[in-house]
PDB file of N, CA and C in Angstrom:
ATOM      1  N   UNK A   1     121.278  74.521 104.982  1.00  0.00           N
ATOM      2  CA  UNK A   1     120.786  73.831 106.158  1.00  0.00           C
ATOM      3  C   UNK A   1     119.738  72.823 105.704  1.00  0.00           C
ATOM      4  N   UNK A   2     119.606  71.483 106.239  1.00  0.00           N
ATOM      5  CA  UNK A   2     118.790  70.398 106.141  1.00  0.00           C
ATOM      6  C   UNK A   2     117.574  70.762 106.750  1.00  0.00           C
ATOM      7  N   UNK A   3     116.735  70.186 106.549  1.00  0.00           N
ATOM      8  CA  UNK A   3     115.335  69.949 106.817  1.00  0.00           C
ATOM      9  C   UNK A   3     115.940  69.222 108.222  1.00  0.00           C
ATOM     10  N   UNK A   4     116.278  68.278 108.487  1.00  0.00           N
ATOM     11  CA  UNK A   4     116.319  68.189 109.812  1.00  0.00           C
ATOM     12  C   UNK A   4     117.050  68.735 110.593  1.00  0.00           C
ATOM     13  N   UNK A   5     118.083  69.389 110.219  1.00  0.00           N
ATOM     14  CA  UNK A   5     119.150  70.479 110.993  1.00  0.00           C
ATOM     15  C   UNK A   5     118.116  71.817 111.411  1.00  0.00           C
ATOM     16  N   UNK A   6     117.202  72.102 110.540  1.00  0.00           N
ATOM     17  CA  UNK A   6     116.178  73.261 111.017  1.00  0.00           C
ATOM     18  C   UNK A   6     115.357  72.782 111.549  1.00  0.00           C
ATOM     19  N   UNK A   7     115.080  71.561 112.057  1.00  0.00           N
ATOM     20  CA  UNK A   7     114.001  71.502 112.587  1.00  0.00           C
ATOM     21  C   UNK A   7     114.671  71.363 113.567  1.00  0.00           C
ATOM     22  N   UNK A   8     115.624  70.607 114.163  1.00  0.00           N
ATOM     23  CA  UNK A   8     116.801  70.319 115.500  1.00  0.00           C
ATOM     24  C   UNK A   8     116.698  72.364 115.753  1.00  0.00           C
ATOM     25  N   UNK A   9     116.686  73.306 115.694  1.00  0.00           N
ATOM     26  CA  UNK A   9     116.904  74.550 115.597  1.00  0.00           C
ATOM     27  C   UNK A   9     116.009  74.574 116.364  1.00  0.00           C
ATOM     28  N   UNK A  10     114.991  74.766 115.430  1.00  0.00           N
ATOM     29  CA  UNK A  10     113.527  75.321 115.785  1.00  0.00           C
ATOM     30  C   UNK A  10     113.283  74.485 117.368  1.00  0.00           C
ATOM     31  N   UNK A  11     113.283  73.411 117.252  1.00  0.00           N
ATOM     32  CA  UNK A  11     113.054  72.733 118.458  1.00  0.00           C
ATOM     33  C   UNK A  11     113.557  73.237 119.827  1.00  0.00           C
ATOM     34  N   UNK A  12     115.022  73.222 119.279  1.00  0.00           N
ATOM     35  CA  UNK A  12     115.746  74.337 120.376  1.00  0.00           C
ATOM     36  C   UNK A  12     115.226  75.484 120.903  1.00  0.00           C
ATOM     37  N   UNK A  13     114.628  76.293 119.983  1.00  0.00           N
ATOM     38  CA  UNK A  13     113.971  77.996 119.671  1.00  0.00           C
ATOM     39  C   UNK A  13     113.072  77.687 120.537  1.00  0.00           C
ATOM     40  N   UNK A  14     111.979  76.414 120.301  1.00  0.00           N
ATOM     41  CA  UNK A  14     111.417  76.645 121.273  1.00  0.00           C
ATOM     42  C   UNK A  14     111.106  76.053 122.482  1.00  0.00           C
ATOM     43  N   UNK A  15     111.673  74.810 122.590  1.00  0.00           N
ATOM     44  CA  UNK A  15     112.791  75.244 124.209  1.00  0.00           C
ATOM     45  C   UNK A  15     112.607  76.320 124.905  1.00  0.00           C
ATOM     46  N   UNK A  16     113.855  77.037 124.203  1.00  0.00           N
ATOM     47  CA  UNK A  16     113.986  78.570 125.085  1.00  0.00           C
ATOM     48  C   UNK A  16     113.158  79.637 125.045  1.00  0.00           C
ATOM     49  N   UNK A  17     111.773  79.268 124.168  1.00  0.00           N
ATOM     50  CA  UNK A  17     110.697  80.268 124.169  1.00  0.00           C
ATOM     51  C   UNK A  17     109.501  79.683 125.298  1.00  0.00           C
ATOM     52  N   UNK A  18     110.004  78.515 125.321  1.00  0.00           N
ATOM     53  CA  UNK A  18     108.840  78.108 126.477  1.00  0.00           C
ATOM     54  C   UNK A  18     109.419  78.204 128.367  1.00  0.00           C
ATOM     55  N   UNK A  19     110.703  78.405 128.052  1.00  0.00           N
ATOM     56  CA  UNK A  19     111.549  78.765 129.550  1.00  0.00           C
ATOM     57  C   UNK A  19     111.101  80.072 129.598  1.00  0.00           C
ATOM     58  N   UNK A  20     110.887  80.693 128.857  1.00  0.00           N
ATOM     59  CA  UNK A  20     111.021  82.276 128.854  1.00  0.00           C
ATOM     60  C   UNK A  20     109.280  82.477 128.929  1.00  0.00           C
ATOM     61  N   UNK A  21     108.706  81.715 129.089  1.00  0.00           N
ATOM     62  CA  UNK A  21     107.009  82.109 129.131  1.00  0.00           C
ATOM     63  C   UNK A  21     106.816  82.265 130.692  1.00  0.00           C
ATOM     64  N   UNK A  22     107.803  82.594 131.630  1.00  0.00           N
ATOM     65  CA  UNK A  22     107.357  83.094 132.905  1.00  0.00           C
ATOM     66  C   UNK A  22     107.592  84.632 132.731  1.00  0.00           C
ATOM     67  N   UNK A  23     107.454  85.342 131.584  1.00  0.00           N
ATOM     68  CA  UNK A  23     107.390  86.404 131.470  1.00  0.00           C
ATOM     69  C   UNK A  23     106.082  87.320 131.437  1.00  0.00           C
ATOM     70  N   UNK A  24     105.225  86.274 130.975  1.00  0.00           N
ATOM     71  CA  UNK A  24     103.641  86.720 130.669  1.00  0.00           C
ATOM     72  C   UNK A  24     102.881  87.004 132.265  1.00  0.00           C
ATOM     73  N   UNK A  25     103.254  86.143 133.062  1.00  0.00           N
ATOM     74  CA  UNK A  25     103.163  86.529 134.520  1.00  0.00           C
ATOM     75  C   UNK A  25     103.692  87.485 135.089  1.00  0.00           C
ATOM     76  N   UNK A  26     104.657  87.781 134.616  1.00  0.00           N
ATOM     77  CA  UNK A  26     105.291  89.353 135.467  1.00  0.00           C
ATOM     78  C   UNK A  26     104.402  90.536 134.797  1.00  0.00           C
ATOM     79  N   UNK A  27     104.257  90.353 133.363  1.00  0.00           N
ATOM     80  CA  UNK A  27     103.718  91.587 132.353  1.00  0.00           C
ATOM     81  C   UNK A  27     101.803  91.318 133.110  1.00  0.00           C
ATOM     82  N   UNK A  28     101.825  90.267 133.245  1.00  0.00           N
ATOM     83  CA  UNK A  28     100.271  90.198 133.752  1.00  0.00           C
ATOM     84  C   UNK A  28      99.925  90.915 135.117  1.00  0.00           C
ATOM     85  N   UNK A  29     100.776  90.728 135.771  1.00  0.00           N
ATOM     86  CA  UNK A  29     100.208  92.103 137.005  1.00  0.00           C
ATOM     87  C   UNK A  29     100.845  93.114 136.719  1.00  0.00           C
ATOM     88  N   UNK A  30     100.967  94.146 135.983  1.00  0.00           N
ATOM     89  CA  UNK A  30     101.612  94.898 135.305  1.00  0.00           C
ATOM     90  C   UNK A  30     100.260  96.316 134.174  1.00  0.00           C
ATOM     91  N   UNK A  31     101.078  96.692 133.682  1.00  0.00           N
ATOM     92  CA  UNK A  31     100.469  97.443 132.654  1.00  0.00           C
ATOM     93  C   UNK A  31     100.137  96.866 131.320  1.00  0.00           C
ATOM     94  N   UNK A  32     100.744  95.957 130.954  1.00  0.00           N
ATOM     95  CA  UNK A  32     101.665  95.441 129.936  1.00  0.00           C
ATOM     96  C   UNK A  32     101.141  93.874 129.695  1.00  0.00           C
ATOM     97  N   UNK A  33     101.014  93.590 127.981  1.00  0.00           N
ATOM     98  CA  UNK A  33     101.200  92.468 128.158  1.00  0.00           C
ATOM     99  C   UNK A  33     101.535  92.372 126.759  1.00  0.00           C
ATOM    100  N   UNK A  34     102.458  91.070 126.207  1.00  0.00           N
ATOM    101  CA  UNK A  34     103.377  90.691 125.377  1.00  0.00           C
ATOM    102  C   UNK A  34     102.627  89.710 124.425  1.00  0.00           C
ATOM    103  N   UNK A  35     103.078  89.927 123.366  1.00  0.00           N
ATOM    104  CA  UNK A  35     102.267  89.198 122.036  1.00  0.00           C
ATOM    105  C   UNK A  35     103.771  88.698 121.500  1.00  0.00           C
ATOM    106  N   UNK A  36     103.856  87.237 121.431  1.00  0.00           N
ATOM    107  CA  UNK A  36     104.868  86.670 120.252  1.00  0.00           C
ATOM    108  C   UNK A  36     104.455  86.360 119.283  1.00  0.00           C
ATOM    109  N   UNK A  37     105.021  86.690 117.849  1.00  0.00           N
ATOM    110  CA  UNK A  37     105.242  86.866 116.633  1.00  0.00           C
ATOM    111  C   UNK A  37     105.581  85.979 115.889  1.00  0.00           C
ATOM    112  N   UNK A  38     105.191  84.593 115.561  1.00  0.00           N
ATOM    113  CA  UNK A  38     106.254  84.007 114.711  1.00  0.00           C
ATOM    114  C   UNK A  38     106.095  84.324 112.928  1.00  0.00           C
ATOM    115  N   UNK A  39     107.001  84.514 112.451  1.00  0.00           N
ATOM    116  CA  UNK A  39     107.240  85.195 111.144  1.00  0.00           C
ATOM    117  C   UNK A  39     107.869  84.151 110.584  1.00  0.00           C
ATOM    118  N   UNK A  40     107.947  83.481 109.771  1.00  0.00           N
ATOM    119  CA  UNK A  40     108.013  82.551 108.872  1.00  0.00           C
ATOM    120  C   UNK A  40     108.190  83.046 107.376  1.00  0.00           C
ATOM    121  N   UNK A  41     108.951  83.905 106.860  1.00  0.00           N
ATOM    122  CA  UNK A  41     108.877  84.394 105.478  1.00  0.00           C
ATOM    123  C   UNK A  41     109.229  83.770 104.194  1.00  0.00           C
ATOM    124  N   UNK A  42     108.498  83.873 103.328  1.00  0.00           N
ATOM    125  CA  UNK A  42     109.017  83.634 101.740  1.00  0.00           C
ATOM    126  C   UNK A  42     110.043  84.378 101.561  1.00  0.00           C
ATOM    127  N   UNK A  43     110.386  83.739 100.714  1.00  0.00           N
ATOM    128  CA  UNK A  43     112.044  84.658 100.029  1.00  0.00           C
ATOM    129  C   UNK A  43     111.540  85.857  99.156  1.00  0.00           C
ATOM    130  N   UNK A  44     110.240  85.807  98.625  1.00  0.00           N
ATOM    131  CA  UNK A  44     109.529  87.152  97.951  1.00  0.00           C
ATOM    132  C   UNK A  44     108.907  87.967  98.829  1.00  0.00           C
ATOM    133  N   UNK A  45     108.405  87.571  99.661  1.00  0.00           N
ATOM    134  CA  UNK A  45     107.963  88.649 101.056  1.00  0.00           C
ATOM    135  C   UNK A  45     109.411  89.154 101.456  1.00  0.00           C
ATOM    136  N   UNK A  46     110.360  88.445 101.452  1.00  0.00           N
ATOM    137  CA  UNK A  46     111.539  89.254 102.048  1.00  0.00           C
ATOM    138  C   UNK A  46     111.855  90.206 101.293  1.00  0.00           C
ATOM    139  N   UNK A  47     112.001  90.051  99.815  1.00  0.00           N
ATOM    140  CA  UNK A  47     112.927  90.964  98.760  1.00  0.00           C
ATOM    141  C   UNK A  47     111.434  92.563  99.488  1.00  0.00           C
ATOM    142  N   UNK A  48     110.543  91.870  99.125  1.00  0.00           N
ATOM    143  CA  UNK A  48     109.485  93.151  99.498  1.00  0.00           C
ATOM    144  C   UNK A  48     109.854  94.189 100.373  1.00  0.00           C
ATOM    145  N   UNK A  49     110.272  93.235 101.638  1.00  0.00           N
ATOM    146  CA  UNK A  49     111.027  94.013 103.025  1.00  0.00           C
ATOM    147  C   UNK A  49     112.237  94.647 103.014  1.00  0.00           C
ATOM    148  N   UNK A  50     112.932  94.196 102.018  1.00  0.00           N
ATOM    149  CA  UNK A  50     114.222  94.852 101.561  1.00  0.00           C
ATOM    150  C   UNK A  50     114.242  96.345 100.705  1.00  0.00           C
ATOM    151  N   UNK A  51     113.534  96.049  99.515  1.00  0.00           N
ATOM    152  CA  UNK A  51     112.737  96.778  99.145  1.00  0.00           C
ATOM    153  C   UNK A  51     112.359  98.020  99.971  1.00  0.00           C
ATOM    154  N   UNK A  52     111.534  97.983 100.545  1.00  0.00           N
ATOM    155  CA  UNK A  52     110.888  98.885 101.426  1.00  0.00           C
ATOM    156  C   UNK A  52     111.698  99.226 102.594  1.00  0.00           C
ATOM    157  N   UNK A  53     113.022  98.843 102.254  1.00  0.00           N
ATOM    158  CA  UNK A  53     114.078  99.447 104.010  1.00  0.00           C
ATOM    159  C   UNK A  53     113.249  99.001 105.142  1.00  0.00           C
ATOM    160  N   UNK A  54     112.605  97.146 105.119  1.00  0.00           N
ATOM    161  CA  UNK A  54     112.280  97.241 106.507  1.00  0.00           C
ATOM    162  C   UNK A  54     113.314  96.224 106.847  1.00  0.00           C
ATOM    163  N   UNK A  55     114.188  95.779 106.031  1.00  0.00           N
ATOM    164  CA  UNK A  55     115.062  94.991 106.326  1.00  0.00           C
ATOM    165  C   UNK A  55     116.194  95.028 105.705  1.00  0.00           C
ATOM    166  N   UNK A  56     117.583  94.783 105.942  1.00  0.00           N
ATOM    167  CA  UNK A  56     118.520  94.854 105.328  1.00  0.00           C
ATOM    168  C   UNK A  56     119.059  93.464 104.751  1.00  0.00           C
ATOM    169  N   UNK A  57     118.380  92.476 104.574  1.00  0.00           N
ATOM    170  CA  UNK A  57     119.324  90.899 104.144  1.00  0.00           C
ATOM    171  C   UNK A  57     118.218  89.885 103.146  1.00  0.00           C
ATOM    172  N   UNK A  58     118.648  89.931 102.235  1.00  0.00           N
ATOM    173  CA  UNK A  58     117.650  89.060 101.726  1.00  0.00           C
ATOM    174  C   UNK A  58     117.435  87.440 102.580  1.00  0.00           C
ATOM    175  N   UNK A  59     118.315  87.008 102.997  1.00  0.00           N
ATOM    176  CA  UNK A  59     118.068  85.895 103.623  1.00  0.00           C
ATOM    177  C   UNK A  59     118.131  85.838 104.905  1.00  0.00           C
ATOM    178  N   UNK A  60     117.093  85.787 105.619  1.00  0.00           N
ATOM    179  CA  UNK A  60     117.276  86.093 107.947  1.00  0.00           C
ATOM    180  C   UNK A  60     116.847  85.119 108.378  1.00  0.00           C
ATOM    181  N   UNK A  61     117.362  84.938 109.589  1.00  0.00           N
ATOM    182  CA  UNK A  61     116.408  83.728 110.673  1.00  0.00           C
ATOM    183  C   UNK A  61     115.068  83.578 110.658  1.00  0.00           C
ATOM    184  N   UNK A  62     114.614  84.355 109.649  1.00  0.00           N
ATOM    185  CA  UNK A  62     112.676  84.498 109.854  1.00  0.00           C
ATOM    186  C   UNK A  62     112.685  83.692 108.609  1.00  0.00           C
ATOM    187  N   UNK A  63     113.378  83.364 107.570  1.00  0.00           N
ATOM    188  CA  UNK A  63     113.017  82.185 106.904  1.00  0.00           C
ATOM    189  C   UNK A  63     113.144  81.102 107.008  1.00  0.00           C
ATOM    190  N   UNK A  64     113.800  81.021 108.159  1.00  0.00           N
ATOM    191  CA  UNK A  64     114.271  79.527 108.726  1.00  0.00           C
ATOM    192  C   UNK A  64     113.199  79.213 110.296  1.00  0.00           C
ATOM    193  N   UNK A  65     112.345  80.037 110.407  1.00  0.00           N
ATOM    194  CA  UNK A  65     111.459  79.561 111.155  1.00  0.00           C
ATOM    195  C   UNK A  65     112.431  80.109 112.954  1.00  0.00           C
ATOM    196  N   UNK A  66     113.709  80.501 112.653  1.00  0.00           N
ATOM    197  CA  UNK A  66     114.606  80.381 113.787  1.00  0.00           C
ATOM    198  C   UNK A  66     114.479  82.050 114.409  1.00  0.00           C
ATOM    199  N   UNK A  67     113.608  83.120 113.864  1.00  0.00           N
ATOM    200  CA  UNK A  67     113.646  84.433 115.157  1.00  0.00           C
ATOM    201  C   UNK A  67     111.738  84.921 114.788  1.00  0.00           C
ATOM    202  N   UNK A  68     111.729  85.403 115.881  1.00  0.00           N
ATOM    203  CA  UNK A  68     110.568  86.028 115.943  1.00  0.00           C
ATOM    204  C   UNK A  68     110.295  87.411 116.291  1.00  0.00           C
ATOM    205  N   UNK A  69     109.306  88.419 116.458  1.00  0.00           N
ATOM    206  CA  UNK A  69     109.282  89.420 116.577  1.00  0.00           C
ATOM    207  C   UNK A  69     107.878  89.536 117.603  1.00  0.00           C
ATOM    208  N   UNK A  70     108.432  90.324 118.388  1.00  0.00           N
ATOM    209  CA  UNK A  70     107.553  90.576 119.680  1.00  0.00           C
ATOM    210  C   UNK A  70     106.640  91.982 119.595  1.00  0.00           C
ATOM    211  N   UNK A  71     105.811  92.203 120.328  1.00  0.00           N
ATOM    212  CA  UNK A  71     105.210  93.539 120.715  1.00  0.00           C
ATOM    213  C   UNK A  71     104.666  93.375 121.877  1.00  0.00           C
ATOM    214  N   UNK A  72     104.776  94.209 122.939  1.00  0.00           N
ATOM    215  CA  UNK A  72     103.692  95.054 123.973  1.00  0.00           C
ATOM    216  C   UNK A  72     102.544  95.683 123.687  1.00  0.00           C
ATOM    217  N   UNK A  73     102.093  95.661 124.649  1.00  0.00           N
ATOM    218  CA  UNK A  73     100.646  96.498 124.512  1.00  0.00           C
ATOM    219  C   UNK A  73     100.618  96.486 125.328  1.00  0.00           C
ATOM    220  N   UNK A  74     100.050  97.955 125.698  1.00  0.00           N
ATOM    221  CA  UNK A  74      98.942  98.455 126.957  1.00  0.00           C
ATOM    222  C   UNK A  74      97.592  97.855 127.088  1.00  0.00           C
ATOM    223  N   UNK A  75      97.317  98.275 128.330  1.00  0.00           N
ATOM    224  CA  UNK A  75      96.230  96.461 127.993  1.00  0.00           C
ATOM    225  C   UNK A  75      94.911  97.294 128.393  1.00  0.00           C
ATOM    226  N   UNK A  76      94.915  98.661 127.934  1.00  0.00           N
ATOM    227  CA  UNK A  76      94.208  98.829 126.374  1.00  0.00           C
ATOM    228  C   UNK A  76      94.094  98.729 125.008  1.00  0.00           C
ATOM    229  N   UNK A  77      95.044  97.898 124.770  1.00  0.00           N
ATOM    230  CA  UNK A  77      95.236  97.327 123.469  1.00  0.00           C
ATOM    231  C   UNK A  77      96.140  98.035 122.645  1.00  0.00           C
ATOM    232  N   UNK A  78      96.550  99.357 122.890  1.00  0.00           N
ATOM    233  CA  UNK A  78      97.559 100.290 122.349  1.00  0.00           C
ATOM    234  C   UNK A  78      98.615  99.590 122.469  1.00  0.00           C
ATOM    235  N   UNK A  79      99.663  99.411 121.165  1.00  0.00           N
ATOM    236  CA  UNK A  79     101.059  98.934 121.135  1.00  0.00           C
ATOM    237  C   UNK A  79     101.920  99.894 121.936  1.00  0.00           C
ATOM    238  N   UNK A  80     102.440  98.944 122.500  1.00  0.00           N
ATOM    239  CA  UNK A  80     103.821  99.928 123.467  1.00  0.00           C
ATOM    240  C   UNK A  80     105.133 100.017 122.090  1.00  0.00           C
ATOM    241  N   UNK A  81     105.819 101.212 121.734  1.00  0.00           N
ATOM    242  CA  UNK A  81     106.462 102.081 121.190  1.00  0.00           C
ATOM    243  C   UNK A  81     107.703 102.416 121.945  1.00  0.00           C
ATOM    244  N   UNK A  82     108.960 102.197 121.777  1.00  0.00           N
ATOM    245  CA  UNK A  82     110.211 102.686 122.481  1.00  0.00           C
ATOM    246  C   UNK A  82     111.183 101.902 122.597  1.00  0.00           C
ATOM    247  N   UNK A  83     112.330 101.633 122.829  1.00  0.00           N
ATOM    248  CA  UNK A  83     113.075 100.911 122.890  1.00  0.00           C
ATOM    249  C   UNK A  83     113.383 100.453 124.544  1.00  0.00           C
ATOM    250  N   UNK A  84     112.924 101.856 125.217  1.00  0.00           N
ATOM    251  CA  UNK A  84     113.459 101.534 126.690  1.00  0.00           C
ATOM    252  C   UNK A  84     112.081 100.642 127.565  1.00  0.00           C
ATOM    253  N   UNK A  85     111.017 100.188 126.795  1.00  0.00           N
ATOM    254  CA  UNK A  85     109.951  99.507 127.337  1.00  0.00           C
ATOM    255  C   UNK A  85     110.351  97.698 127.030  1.00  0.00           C
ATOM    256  N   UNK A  86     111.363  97.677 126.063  1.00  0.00           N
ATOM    257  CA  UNK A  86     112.233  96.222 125.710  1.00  0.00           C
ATOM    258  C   UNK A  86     113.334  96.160 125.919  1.00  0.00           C
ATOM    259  N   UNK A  87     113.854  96.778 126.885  1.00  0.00           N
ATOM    260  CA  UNK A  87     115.379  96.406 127.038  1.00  0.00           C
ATOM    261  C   UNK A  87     115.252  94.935 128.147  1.00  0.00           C
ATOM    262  N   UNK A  88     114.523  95.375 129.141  1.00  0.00           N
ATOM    263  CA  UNK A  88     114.751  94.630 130.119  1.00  0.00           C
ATOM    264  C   UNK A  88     114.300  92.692 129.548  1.00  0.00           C
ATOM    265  N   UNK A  89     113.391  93.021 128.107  1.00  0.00           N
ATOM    266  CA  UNK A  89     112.836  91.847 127.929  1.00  0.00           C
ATOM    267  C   UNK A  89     114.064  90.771 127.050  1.00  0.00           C
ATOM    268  N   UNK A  90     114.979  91.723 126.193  1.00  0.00           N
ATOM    269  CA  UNK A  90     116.285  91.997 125.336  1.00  0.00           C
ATOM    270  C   UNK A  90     117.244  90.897 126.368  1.00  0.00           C
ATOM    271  N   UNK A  91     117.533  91.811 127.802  1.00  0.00           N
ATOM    272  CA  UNK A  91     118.402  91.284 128.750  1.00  0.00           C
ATOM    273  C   UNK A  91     118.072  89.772 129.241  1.00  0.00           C
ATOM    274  N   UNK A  92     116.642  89.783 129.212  1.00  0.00           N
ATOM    275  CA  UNK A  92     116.363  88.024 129.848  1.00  0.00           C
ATOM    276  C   UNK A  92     116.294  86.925 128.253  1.00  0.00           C
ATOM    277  N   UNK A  93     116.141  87.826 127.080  1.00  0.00           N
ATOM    278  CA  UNK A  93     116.416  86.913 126.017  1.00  0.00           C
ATOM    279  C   UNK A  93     117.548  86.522 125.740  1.00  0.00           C
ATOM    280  N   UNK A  94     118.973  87.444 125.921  1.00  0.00           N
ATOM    281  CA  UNK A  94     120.594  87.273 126.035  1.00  0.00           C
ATOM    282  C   UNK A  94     120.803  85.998 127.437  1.00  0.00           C
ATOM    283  N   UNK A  95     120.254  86.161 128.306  1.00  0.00           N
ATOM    284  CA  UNK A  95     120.110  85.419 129.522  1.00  0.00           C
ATOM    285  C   UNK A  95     120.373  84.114 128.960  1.00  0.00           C
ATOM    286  N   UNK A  96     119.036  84.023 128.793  1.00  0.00           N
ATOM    287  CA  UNK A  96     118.665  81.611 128.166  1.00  0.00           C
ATOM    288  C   UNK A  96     119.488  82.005 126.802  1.00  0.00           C
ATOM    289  N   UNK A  97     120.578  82.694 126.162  1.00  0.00           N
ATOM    290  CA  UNK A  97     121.190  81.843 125.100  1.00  0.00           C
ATOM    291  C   UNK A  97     120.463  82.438 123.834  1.00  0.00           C
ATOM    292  N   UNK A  98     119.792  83.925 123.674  1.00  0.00           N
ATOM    293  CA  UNK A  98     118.781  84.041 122.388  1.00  0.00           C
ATOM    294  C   UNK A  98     119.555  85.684 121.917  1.00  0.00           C
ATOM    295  N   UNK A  99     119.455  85.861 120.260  1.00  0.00           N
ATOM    296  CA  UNK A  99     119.929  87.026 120.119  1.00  0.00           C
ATOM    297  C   UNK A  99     118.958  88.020 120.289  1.00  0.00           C
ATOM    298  N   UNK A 100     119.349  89.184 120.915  1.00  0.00           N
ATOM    299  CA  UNK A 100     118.069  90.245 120.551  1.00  0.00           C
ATOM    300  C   UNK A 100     118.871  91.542 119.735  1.00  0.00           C
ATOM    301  N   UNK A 101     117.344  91.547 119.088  1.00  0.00           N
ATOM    302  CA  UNK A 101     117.987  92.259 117.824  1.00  0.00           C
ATOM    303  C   UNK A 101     118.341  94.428 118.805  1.00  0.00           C
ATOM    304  N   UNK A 102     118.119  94.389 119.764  1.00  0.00           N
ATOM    305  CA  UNK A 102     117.990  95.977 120.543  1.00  0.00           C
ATOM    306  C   UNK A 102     119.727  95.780 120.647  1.00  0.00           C
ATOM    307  N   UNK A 103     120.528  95.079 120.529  1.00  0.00           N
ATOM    308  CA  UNK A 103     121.762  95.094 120.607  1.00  0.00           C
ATOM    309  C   UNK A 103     122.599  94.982 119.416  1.00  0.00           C
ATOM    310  N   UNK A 104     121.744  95.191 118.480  1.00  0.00           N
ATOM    311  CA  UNK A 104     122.189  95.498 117.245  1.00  0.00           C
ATOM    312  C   UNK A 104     123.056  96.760 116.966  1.00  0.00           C
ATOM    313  N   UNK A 105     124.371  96.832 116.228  1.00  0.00           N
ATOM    314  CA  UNK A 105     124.654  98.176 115.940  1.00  0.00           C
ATOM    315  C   UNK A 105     124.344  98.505 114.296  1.00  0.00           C
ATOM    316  N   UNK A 106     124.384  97.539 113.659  1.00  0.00           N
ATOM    317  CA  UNK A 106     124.008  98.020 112.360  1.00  0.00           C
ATOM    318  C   UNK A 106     122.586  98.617 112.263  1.00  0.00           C
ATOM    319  N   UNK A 107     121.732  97.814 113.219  1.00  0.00           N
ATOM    320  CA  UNK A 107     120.335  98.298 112.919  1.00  0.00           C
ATOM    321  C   UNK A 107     119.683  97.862 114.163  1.00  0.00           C
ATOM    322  N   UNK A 108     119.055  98.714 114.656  1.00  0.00           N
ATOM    323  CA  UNK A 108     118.534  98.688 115.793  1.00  0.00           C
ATOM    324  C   UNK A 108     116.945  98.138 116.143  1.00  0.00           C
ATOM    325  N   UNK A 109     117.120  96.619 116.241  1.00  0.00           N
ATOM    326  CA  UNK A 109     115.718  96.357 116.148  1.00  0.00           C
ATOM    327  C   UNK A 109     115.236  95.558 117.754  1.00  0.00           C
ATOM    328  N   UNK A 110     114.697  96.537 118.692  1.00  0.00           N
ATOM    329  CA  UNK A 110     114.398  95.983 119.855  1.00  0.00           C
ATOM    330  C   UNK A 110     113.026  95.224 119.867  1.00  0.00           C
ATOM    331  N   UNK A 111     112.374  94.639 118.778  1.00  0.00           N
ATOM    332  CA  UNK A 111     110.847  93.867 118.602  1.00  0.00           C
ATOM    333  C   UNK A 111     111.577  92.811 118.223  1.00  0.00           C
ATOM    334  N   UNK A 112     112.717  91.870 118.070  1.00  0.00           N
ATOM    335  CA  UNK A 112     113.252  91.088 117.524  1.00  0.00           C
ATOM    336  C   UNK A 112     113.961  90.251 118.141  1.00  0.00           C
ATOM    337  N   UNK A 113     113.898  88.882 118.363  1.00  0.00           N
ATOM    338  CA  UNK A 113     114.666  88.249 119.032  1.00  0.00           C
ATOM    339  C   UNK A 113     114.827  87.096 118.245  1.00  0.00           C
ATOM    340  N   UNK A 114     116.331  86.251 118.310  1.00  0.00           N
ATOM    341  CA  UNK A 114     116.544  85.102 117.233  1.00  0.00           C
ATOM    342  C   UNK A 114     117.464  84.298 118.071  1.00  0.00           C
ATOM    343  N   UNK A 115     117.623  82.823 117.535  1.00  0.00           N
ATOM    344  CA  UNK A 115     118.504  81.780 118.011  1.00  0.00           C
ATOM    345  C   UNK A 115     119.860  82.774 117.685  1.00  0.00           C
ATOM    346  N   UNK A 116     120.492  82.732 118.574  1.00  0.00           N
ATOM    347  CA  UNK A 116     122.384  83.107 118.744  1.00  0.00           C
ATOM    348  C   UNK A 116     122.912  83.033 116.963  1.00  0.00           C
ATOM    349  N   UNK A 117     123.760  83.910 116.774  1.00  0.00           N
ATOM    350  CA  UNK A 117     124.263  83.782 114.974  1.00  0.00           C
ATOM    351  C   UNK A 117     125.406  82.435 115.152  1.00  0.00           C
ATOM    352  N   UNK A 118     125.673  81.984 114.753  1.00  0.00           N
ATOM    353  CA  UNK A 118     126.756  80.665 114.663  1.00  0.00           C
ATOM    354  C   UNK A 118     127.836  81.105 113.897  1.00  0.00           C
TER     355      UNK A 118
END
């Protein structure tokens, strides 16, 4: 991929991350509120993650600037933990056109959301 083909991406990415920021308002009268992640990795931070079974691919959308990784919190500051506290967030990321990783069958990662696989 080109330097300008990833950046045409990213641009897209966030597009649909800024449609999707009427989410912070629902989580705001709520219990809950949502922290986005952008992860940007070296190809040696990755082997690390591989390494360590936190990832299965040496090469992912997080080196291309193209997925990010989310968390909740209780707004006491405690991270929200579970899969069934991100489904519903999973369903409005499939919505606008985004992959989420909770619909994974190889590996089940519901903190994860990325531009669609091509």
């Amino acid at each position: 991929m080109t330097l300008s083909e990833r950046q045409a991406r990213q641009t897209r990415l966030m597009v649909r991350l800024l449609s999707w920021a009427y989410l912070q308002p629902i989580l705001a009268s709520g219990d809950m509120y949502l922290k986005v992640t952008w992860v940007v990795r070296s190809s040696v931070y990755q082997k690390v993650l591989v390494r360590l079974r936190r990832s299965r691919t040496l090469k992912g959308y997080h080196q291309d600037g193209l997925a990010w990784d989310i968390q909740l919190y209780w707004r006491d500051g405690r991270p929200v933990w579970g899969r069934k506290h991100y489904v519903w967030i999973g369903e409005e990321a499939e919505r606008i056109g985004l992959e989420w990783g909770g619909n994974w069958k190889s590996i089940n990662d519901p903190y994860h959301i990325q531009e669609r696989r091509r």
